[in-house]
Protein backbone atom coordinates (compact mmCIF):
# COMPACT_ATOMS: atom_id res chain seq x y z
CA UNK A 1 11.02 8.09 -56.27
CA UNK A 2 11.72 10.57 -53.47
CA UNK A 3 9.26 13.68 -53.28
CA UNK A 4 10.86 16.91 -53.43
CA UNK A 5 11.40 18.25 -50.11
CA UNK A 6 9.59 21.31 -49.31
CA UNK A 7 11.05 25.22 -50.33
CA UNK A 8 13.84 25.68 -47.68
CA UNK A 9 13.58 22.18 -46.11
CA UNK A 10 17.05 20.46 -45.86
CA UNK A 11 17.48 16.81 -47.00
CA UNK A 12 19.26 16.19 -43.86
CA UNK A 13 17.11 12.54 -42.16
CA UNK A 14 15.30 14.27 -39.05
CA UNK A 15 16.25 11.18 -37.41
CA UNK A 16 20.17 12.28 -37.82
CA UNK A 17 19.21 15.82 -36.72
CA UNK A 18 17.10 13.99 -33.64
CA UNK A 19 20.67 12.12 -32.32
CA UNK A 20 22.44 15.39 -33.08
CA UNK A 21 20.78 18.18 -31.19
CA UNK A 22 19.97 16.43 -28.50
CA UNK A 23 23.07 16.26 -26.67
CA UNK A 24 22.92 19.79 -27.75
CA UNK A 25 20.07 20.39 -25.75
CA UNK A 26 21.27 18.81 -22.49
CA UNK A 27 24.18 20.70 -22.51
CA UNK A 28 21.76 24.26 -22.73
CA UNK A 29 19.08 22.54 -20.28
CA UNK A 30 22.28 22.29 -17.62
CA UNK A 31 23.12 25.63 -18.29
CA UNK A 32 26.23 25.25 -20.23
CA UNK A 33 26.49 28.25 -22.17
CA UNK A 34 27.61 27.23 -25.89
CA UNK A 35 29.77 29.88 -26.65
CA UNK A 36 33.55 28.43 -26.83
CA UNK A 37 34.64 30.94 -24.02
CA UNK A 38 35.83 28.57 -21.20
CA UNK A 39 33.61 25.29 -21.89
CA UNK A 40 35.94 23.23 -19.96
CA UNK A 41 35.02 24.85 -16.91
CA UNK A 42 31.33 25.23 -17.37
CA UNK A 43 31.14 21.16 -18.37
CA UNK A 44 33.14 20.21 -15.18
CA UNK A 45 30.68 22.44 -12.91
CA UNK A 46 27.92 20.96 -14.51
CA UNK A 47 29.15 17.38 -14.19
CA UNK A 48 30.20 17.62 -10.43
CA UNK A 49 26.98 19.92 -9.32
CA UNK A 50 24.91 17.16 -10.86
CA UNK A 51 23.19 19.41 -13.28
CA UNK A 52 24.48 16.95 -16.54
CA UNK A 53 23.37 13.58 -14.68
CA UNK A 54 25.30 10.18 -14.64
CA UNK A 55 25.35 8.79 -18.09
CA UNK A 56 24.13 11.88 -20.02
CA UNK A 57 25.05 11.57 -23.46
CA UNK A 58 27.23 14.13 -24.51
CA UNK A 59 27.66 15.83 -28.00
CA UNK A 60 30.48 14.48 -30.23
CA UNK A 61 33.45 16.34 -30.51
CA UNK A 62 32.48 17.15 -34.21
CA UNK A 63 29.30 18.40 -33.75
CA UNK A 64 29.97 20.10 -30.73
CA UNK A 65 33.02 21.75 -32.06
CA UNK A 66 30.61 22.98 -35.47
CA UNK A 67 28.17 24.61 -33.19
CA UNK A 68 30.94 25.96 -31.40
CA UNK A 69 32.42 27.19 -34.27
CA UNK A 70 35.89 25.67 -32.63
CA UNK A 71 38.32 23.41 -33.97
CA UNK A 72 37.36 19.52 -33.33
CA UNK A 73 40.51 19.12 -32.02
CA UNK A 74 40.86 21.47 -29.21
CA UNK A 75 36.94 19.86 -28.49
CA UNK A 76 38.45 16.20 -28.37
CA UNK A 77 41.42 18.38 -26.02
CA UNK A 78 38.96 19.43 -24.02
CA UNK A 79 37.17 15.86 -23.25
CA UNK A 80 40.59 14.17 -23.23
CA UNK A 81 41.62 16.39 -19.58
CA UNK A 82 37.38 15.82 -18.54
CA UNK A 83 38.27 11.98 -19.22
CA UNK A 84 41.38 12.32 -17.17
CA UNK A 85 39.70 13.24 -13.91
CA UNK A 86 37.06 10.43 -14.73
CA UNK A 87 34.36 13.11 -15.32
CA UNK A 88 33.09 11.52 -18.56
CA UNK A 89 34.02 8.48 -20.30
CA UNK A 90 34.09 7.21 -23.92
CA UNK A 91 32.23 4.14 -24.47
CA UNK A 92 33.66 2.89 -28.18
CA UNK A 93 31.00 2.79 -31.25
CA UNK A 94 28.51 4.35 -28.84
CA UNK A 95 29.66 8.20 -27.60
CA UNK A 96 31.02 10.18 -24.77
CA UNK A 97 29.02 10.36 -21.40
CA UNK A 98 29.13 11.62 -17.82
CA UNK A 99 30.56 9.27 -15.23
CA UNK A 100 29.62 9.55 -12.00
CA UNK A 101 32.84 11.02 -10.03
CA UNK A 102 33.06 10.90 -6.29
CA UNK A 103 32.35 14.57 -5.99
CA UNK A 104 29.04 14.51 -7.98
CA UNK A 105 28.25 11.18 -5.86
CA UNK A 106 28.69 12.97 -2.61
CA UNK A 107 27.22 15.75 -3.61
CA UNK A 108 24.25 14.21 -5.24
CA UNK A 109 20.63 16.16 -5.23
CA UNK A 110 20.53 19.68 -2.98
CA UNK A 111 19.90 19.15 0.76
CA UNK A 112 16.86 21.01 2.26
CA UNK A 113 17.76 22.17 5.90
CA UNK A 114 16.57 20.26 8.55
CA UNK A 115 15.21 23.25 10.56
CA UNK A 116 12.44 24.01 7.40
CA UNK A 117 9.69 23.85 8.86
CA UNK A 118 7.67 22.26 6.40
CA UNK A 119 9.44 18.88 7.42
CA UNK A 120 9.14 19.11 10.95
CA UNK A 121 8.59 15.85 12.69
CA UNK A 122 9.84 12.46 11.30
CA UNK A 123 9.07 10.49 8.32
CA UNK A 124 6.71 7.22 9.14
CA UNK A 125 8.90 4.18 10.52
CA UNK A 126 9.08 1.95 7.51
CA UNK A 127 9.19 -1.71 8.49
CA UNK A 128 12.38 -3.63 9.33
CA UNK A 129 13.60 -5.34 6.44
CA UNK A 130 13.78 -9.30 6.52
CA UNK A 131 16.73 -10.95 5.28
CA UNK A 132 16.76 -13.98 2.13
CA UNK A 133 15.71 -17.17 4.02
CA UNK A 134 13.67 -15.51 7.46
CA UNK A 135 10.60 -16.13 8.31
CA UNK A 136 8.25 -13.24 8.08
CA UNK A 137 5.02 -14.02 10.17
CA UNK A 138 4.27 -10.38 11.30
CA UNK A 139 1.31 -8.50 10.17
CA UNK A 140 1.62 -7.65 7.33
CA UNK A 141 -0.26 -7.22 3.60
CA UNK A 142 0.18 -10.79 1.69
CA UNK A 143 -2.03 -13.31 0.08
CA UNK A 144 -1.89 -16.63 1.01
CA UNK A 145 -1.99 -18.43 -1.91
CA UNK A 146 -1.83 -16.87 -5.68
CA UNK A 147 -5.06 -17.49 -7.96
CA UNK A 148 -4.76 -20.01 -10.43
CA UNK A 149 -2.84 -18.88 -13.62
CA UNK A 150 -4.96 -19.45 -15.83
CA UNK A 151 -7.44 -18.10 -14.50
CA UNK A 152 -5.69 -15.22 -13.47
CA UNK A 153 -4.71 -15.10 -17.36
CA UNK A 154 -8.37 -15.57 -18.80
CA UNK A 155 -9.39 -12.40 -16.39
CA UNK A 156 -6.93 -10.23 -17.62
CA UNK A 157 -7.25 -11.20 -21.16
CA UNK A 158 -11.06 -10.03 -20.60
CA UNK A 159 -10.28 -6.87 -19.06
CA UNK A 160 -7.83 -5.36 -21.50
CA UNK A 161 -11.07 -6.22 -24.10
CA UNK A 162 -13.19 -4.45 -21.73
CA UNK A 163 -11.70 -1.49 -20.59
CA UNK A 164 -12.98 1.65 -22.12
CA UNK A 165 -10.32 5.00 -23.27
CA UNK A 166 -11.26 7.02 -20.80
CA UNK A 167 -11.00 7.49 -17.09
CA UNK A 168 -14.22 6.18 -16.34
CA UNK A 169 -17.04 6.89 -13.09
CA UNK A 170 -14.74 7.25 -10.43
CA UNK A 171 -17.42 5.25 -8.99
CA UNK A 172 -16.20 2.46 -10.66
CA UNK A 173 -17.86 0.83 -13.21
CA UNK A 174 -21.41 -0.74 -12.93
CA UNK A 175 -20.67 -4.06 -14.08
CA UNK A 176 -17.66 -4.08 -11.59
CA UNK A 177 -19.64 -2.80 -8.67
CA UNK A 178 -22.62 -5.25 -9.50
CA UNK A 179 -19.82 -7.81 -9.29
CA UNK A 180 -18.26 -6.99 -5.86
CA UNK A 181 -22.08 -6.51 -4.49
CA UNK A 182 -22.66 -10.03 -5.19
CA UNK A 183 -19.27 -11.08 -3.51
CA UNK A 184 -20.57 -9.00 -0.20
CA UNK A 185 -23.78 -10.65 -0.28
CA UNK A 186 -22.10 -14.03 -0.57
CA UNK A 187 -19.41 -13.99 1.80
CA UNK A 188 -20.18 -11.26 4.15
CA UNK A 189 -24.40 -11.86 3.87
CA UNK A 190 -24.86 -8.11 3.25
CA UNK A 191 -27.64 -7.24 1.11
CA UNK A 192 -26.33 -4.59 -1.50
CA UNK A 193 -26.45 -3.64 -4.71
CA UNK A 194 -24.36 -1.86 -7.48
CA UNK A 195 -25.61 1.95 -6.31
CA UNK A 196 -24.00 0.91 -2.55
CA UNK A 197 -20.50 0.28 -3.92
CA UNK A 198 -17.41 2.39 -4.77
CA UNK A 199 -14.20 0.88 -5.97
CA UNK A 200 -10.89 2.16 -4.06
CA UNK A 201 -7.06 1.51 -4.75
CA UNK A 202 -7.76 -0.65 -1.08
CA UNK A 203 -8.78 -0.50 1.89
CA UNK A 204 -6.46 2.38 2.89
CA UNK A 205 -7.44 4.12 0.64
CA UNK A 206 -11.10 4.00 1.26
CA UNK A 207 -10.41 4.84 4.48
CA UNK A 208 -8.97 7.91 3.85
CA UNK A 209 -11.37 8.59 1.78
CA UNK A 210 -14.10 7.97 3.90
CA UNK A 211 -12.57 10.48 6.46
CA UNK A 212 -11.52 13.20 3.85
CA UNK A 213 -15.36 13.05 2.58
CA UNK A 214 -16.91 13.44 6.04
CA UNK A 215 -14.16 14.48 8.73
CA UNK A 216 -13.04 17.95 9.57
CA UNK A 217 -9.70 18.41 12.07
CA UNK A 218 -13.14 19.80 14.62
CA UNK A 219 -14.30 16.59 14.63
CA UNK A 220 -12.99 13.16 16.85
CA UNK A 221 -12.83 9.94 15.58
CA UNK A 222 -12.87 7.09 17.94
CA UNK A 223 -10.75 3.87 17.10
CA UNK A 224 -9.69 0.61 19.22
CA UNK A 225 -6.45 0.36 20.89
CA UNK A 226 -4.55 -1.86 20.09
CA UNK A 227 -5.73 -1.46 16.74
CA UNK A 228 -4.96 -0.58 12.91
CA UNK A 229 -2.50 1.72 13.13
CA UNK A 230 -3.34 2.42 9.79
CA UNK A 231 -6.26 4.49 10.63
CA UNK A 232 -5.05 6.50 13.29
CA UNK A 233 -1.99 7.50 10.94
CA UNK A 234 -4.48 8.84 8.83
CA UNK A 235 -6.33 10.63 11.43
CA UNK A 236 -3.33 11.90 12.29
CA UNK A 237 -2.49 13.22 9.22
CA UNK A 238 -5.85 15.82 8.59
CA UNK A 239 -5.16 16.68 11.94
CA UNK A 240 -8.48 14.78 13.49
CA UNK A 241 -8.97 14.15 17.35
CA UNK A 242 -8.51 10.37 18.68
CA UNK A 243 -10.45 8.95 20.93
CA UNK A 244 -8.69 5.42 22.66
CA UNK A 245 -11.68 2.53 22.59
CA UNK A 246 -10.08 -0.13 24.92
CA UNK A 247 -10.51 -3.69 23.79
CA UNK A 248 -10.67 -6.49 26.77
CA UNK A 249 -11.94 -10.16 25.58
CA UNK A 250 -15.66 -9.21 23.87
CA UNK A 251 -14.24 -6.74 21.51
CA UNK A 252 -14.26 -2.84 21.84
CA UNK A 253 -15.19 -1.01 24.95
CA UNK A 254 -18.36 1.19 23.22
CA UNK A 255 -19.47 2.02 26.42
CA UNK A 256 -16.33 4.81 26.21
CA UNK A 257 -18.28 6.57 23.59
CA UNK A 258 -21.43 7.62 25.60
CA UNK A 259 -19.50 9.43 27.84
CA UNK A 260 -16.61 10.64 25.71
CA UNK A 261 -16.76 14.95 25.63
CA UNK A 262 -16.91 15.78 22.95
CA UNK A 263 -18.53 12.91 21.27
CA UNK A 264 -16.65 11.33 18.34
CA UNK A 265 -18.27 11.87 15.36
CA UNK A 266 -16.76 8.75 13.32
CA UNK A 267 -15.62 4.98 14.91
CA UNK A 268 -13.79 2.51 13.24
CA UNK A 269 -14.39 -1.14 14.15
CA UNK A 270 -13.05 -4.40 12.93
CA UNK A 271 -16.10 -6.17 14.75
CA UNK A 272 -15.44 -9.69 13.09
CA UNK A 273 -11.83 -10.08 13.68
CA UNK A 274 -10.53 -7.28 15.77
CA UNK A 275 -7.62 -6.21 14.59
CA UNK A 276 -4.71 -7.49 16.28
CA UNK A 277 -6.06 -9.06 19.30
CA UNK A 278 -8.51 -11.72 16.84
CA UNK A 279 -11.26 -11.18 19.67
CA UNK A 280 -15.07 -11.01 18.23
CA UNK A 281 -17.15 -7.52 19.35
CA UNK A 282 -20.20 -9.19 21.48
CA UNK A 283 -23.37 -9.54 20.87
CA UNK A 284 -24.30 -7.09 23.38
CA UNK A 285 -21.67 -4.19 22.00
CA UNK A 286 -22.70 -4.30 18.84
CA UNK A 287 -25.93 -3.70 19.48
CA UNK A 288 -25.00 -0.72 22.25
CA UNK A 289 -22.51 1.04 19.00
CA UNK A 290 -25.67 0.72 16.48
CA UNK A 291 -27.65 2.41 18.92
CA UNK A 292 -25.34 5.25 20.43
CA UNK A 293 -24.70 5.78 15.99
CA UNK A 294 -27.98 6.54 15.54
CA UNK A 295 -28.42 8.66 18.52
CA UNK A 296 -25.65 10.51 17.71
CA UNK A 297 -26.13 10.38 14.31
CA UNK A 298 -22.32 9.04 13.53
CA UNK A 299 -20.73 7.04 11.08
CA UNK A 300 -19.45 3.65 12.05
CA UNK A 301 -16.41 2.43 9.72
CA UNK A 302 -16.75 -1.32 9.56
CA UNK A 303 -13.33 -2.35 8.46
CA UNK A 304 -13.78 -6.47 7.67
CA UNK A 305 -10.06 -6.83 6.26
CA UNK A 306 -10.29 -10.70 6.32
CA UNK A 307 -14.04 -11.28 6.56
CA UNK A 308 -13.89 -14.32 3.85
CA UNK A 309 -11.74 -16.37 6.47
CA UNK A 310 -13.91 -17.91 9.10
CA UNK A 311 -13.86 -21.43 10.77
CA UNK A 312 -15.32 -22.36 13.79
CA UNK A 313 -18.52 -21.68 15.79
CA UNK A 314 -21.41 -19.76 14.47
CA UNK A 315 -20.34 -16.18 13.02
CA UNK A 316 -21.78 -13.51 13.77
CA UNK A 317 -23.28 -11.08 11.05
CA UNK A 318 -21.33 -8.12 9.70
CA UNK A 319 -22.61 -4.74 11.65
CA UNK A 320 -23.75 -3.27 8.08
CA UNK A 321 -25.98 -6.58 8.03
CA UNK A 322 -28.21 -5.60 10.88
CA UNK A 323 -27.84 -1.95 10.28
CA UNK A 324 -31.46 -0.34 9.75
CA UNK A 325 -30.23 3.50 10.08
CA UNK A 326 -27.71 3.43 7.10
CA UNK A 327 -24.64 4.65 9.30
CA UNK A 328 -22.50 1.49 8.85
CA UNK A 329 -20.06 1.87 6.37
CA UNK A 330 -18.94 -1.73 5.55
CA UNK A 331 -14.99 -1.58 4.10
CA UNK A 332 -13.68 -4.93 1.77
CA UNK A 333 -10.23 -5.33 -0.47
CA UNK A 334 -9.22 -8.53 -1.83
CA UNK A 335 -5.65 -8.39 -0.85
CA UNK A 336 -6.19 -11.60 0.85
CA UNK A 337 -7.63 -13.27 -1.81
CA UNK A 338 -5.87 -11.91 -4.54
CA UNK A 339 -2.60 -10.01 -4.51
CA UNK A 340 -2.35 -6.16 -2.20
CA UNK A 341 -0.85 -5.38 -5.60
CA UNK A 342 -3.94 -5.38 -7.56
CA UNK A 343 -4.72 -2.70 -5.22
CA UNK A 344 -8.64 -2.92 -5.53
CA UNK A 345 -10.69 -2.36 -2.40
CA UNK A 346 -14.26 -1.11 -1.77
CA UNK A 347 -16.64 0.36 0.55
CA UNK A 348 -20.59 -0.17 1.04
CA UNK A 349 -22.80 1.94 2.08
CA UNK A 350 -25.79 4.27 1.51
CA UNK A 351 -25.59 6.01 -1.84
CA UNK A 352 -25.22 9.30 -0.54
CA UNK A 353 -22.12 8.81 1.14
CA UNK A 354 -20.88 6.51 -1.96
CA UNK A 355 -21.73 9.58 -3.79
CA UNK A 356 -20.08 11.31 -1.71
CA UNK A 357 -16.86 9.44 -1.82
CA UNK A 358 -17.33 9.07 -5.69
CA UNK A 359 -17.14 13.06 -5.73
CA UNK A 360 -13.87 13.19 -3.67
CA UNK A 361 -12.38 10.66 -5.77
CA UNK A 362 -13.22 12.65 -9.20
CA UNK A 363 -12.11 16.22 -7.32
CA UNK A 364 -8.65 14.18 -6.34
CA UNK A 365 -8.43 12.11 -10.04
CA UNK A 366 -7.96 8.82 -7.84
CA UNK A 367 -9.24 6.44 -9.97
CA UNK A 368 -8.64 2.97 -9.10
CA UNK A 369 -6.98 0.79 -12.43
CA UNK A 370 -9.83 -0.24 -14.44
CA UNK A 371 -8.16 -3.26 -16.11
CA UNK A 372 -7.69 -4.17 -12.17
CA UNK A 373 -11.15 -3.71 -11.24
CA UNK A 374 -12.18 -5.32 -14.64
CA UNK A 375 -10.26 -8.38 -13.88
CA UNK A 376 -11.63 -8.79 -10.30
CA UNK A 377 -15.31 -8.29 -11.77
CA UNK A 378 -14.43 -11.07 -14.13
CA UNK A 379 -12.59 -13.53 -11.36
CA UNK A 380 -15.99 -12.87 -9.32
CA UNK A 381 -18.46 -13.55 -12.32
CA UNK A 382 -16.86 -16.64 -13.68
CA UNK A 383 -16.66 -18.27 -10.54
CA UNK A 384 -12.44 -18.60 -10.18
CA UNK A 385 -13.17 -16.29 -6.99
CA UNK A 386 -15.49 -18.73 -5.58
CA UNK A 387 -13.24 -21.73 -6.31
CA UNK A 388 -9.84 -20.01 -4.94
CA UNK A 389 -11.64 -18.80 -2.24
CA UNK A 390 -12.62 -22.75 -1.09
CA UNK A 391 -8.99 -24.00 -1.79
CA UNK A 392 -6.96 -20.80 0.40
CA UNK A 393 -9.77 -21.94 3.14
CA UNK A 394 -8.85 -25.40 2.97
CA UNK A 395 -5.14 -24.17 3.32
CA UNK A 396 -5.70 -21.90 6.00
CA UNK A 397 -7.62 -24.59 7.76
CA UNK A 398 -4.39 -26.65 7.63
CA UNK A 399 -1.94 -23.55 8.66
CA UNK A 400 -4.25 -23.15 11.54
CA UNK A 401 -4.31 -26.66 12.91
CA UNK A 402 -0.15 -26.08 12.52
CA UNK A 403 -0.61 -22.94 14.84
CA UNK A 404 -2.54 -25.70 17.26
CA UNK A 405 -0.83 -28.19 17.52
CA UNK A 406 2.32 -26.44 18.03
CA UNK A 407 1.81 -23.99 20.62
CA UNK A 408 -1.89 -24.24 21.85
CA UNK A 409 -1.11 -26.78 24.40
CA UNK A 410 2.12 -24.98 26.17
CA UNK A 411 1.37 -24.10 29.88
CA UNK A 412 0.56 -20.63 30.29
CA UNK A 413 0.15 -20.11 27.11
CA UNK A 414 -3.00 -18.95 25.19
CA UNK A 415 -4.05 -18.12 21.46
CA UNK A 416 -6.61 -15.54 20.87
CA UNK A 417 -8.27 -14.96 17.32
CA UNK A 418 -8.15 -18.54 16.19
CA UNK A 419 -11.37 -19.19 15.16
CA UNK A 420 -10.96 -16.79 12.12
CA UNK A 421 -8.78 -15.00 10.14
CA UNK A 422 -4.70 -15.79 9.41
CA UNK A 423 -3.36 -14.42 12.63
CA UNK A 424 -3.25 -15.16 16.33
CA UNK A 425 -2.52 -13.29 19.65
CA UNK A 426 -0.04 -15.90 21.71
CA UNK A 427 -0.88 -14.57 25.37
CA UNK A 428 0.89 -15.18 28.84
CA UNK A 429 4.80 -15.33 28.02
CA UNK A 430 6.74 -13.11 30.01
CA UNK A 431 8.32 -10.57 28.33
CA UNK A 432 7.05 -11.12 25.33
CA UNK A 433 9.59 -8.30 23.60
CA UNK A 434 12.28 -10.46 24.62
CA UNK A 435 11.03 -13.23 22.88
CA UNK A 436 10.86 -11.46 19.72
CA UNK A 437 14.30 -10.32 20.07
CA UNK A 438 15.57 -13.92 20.23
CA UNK A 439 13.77 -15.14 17.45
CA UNK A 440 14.57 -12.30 15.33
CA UNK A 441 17.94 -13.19 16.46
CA UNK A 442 17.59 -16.87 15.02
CA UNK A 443 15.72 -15.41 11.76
CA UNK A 444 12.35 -15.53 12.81
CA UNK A 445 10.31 -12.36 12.85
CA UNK A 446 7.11 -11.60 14.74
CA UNK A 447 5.01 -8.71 15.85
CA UNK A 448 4.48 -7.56 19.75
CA UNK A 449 0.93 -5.94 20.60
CA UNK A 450 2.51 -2.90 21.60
CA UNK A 451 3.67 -2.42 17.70
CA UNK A 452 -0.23 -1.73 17.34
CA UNK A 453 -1.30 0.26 20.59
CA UNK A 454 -1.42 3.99 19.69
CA UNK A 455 -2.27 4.84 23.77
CA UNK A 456 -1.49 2.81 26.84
CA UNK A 457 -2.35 -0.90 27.42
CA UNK A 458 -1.68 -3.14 30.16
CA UNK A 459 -1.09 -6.40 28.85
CA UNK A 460 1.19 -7.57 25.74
CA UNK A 461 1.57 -10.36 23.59
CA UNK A 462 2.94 -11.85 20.96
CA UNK A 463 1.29 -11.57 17.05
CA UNK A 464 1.89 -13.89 14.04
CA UNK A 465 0.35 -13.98 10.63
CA UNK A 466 0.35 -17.44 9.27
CA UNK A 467 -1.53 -16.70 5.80
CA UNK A 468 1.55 -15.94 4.28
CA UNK A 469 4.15 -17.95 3.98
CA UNK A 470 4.34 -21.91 2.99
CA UNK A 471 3.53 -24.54 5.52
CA UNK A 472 7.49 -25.56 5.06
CA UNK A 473 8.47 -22.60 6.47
CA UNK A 474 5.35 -22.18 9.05
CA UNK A 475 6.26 -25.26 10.65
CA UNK A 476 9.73 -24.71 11.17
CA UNK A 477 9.07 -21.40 12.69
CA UNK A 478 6.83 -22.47 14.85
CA UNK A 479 9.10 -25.13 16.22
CA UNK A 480 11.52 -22.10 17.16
CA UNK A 481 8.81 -20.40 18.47
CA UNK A 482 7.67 -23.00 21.00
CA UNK A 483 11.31 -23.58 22.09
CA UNK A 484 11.30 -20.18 23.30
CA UNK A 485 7.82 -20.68 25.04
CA UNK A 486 8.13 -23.83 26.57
């Protein structure tokens, strides 16, 4: 039996009233006045100043012409002449919507000025896009192999049963953290624990976190050039001071920072695998920086982007290894490993700047995805990390001897940064711009060092990433590429 509705309540379905009014709506949220008084007009303004969008449902000619109070004729009249200048169309069985007529396309959303002067200077340069069938090996964010599916599938399944309804320590969790603490002490030989860690959306973003939570635009930050450009955008950004650390073949000049005026008060390193040149900071350096940090009392930013990828010689130990005055600040993600869309990076370092960072994270509500960082804790804990880490090694060991054999023995020619990581410097071609130009030409992109110098350098070279694409495709490049070097 139906219930009685309630006194005054019509026995109209709310879901007929729902498709009714609102059409009726969008028409009064564009500012068409429902009155009957010259509705043709106000609908075409609407339509062609983009205020009723592309495909915007609109009322039928019956129930616009009832809350008009106008005959449904001179309604379906009025459509008929819109439908003439293809302002709206009638799709049969379904309605009448907007089209999208030249005017409204070339009109599209307002345009700001360009003298405003809250957009002066340009946008960042977005990279060139590749076309189907290139070969990308520039530097850029990519795994080299995915995980296993299903293990990727068995992690996931465990993290939507773990995740809790809320937003959670912006921290990140403790099981997570005690997770990624015992992937740092296994492939990087730090000793940490959970209280050391905080999760971040990557390693850009715990960069700029880490300069947000201790960085005023008063203070310098010193970074190597060439280097991640990623860092000195940031810098750039909150309106911090740069300070050029020259790199030669044992790693970053430090000896720039005892006499830089004033003195920075935050460096960022990539002492493992510097970042582009592949070149390892010496033994010697690295023990200068720690000591001109503590003096100083700075922060050092050790930024080991592909620290799980190492293959000949004896490696040295990460700077937040040796550390004994807590102002290494070691930064991890597992884009590498993983996927950069997982978007799950950390840093490590002493709890009070974690907490910190944790604080500047829950002021900003950037929280990194917990069914992400769930997932990853999971990956780590089972073991699936371990084991994908060993096979993408024994794959990168085979891309590397690829990068060998094909261009390490060409006179004049010589590869920096192979003993580690998925990318090498190829230094001594002439005009080395050139080069890239051609290849690019024949569908074969690469990087130049000067794409990564943010100050004057004297020499140049070539860059390419081999992590990520398929040996197929490596190989054939890499024939191309030795053509043009030979």
């Amino acid at each position: 039996m139906t219930p009685e509705p309630l006194v005054g309540e019509s026995r109209q379905p709310l879901a007929r009233l729902d498709r009714a009014g609102s059409p009726l709506n969008a028409l009064r949220a564009a500012g068409v006045a429902l009155d009957g008084a010259g509705l043709e007009e106000r609908l075409r303004a609407a339509i062609v100043g983009g205020r009723l969008a592309h495909g915007a449902k609109l009322p039928s000619a019956r129930v616009l012409a009832s809350a008009l109070g106008l005959s449904r004729n001179a309604i379906a009249a009025c459509y008929a002449r819109l439908a003439d200048e293809h302002l709206i169309r009638a799709r049969h069985g379904s309605g009448t919507y907007v089209a999208q007529p030249a005017e409204a396309r070339a009109r599209g959303r307002p345009r700001v000025r360009g003298d405003v002067e809250w957009l002066r200077g340009g946008p960042p340069g977005a990279p060139a896009p590749v076309a189907a069938g290139d070969i990308d090996l520039r530097l850029r964010a990519g795994t080299i192999a995915p995980i296993a599916t299903d293990a990727w599938r068995r992690a996931w399944r465990h993290a939507t049963a773990t995740v809790a309804q809320t937003y959670g320590d912006p921290q990140g969790p403790r099981e997570v953290r005690a997770a990624i603490a015992e992937h740092v002490r296994e492939t990087r030989g730090v000793a940490c624990v959970a209280a050391d860690v905080v999760v971040t959306s990557g390693a850009s973003d715990a960069l700029a976190l880490l300069l947000r939570a201790t960085m005023s635009s008063a203070d310098v930050l010193a970074a190597e050039n060439p280097g991640y450009r990623g860092v000195t955008r940031l810098a750039a950004v909150q309106g911090i001071g740069l300070l050029a650390l020259p790199v030669d073949a044992h790693g970053a000049r430090v000896d720039v920072l005892a006499s830089a005026d004033p003195q920075p008060l935050v460096v960022h390193v990539t002492p493992s695998h510097q970042f582009p040149t592949g070149v390892e900071l010496s033994a010697g350096r690295r023990t200068e920086l720690l000591a001109w940090a503590d003096r100083r009392g700075a922060l050092v930013i050790e930024n080991d982007y592909d620290g799980e990828f190492r293959f000949d010689g004896e490696v040295a130990p990460p700077l937040s290894a040796v550390d004994t005055s807590g102002g290494v600040c070691l930064v991890g993600t597992f884009s590498r490993l993983l996927t950069p869309s997982l978007r799950v990076g950390y840093a490590v370092a002493t709890p009070a700047l974690v907490e910190r960072v944790a604080a500047l994270k829950r002021m900003l509500d950037e929280h990194a995805s917990l069914p992400a960082q769930h997932a990853v804790a999971q990956l780590i804990r089972s073991g699936e990390l371990g084991r994908h880490l060993r096979r993408v090694r024994r794959l990168a060991t085979y891309k590397r001897a690829l990068v060998r054999d094909a261009l390490g023995e060409i006179e004049g020619v010589t590869l920096h940064g192979i003993a580690g990581g998925l990318h090498v410097l190829v230094e001594g071609p002439a005009q080395p711009a050139e080069i890239a130009a051609r290849l690019r030409a024949r569908g074969v992109h690469l990087d130049v060092l000067a794409d990564h110098c943010w100050a004057p350098v004297a020499g140049d070279g070539l860059l390419l990433d081999y992590g990520r694409v398929p040996p197929s495709a490596l190989e054939r490049g890499l024939a191309m590429i030795a053509s043009e070097l030979a």
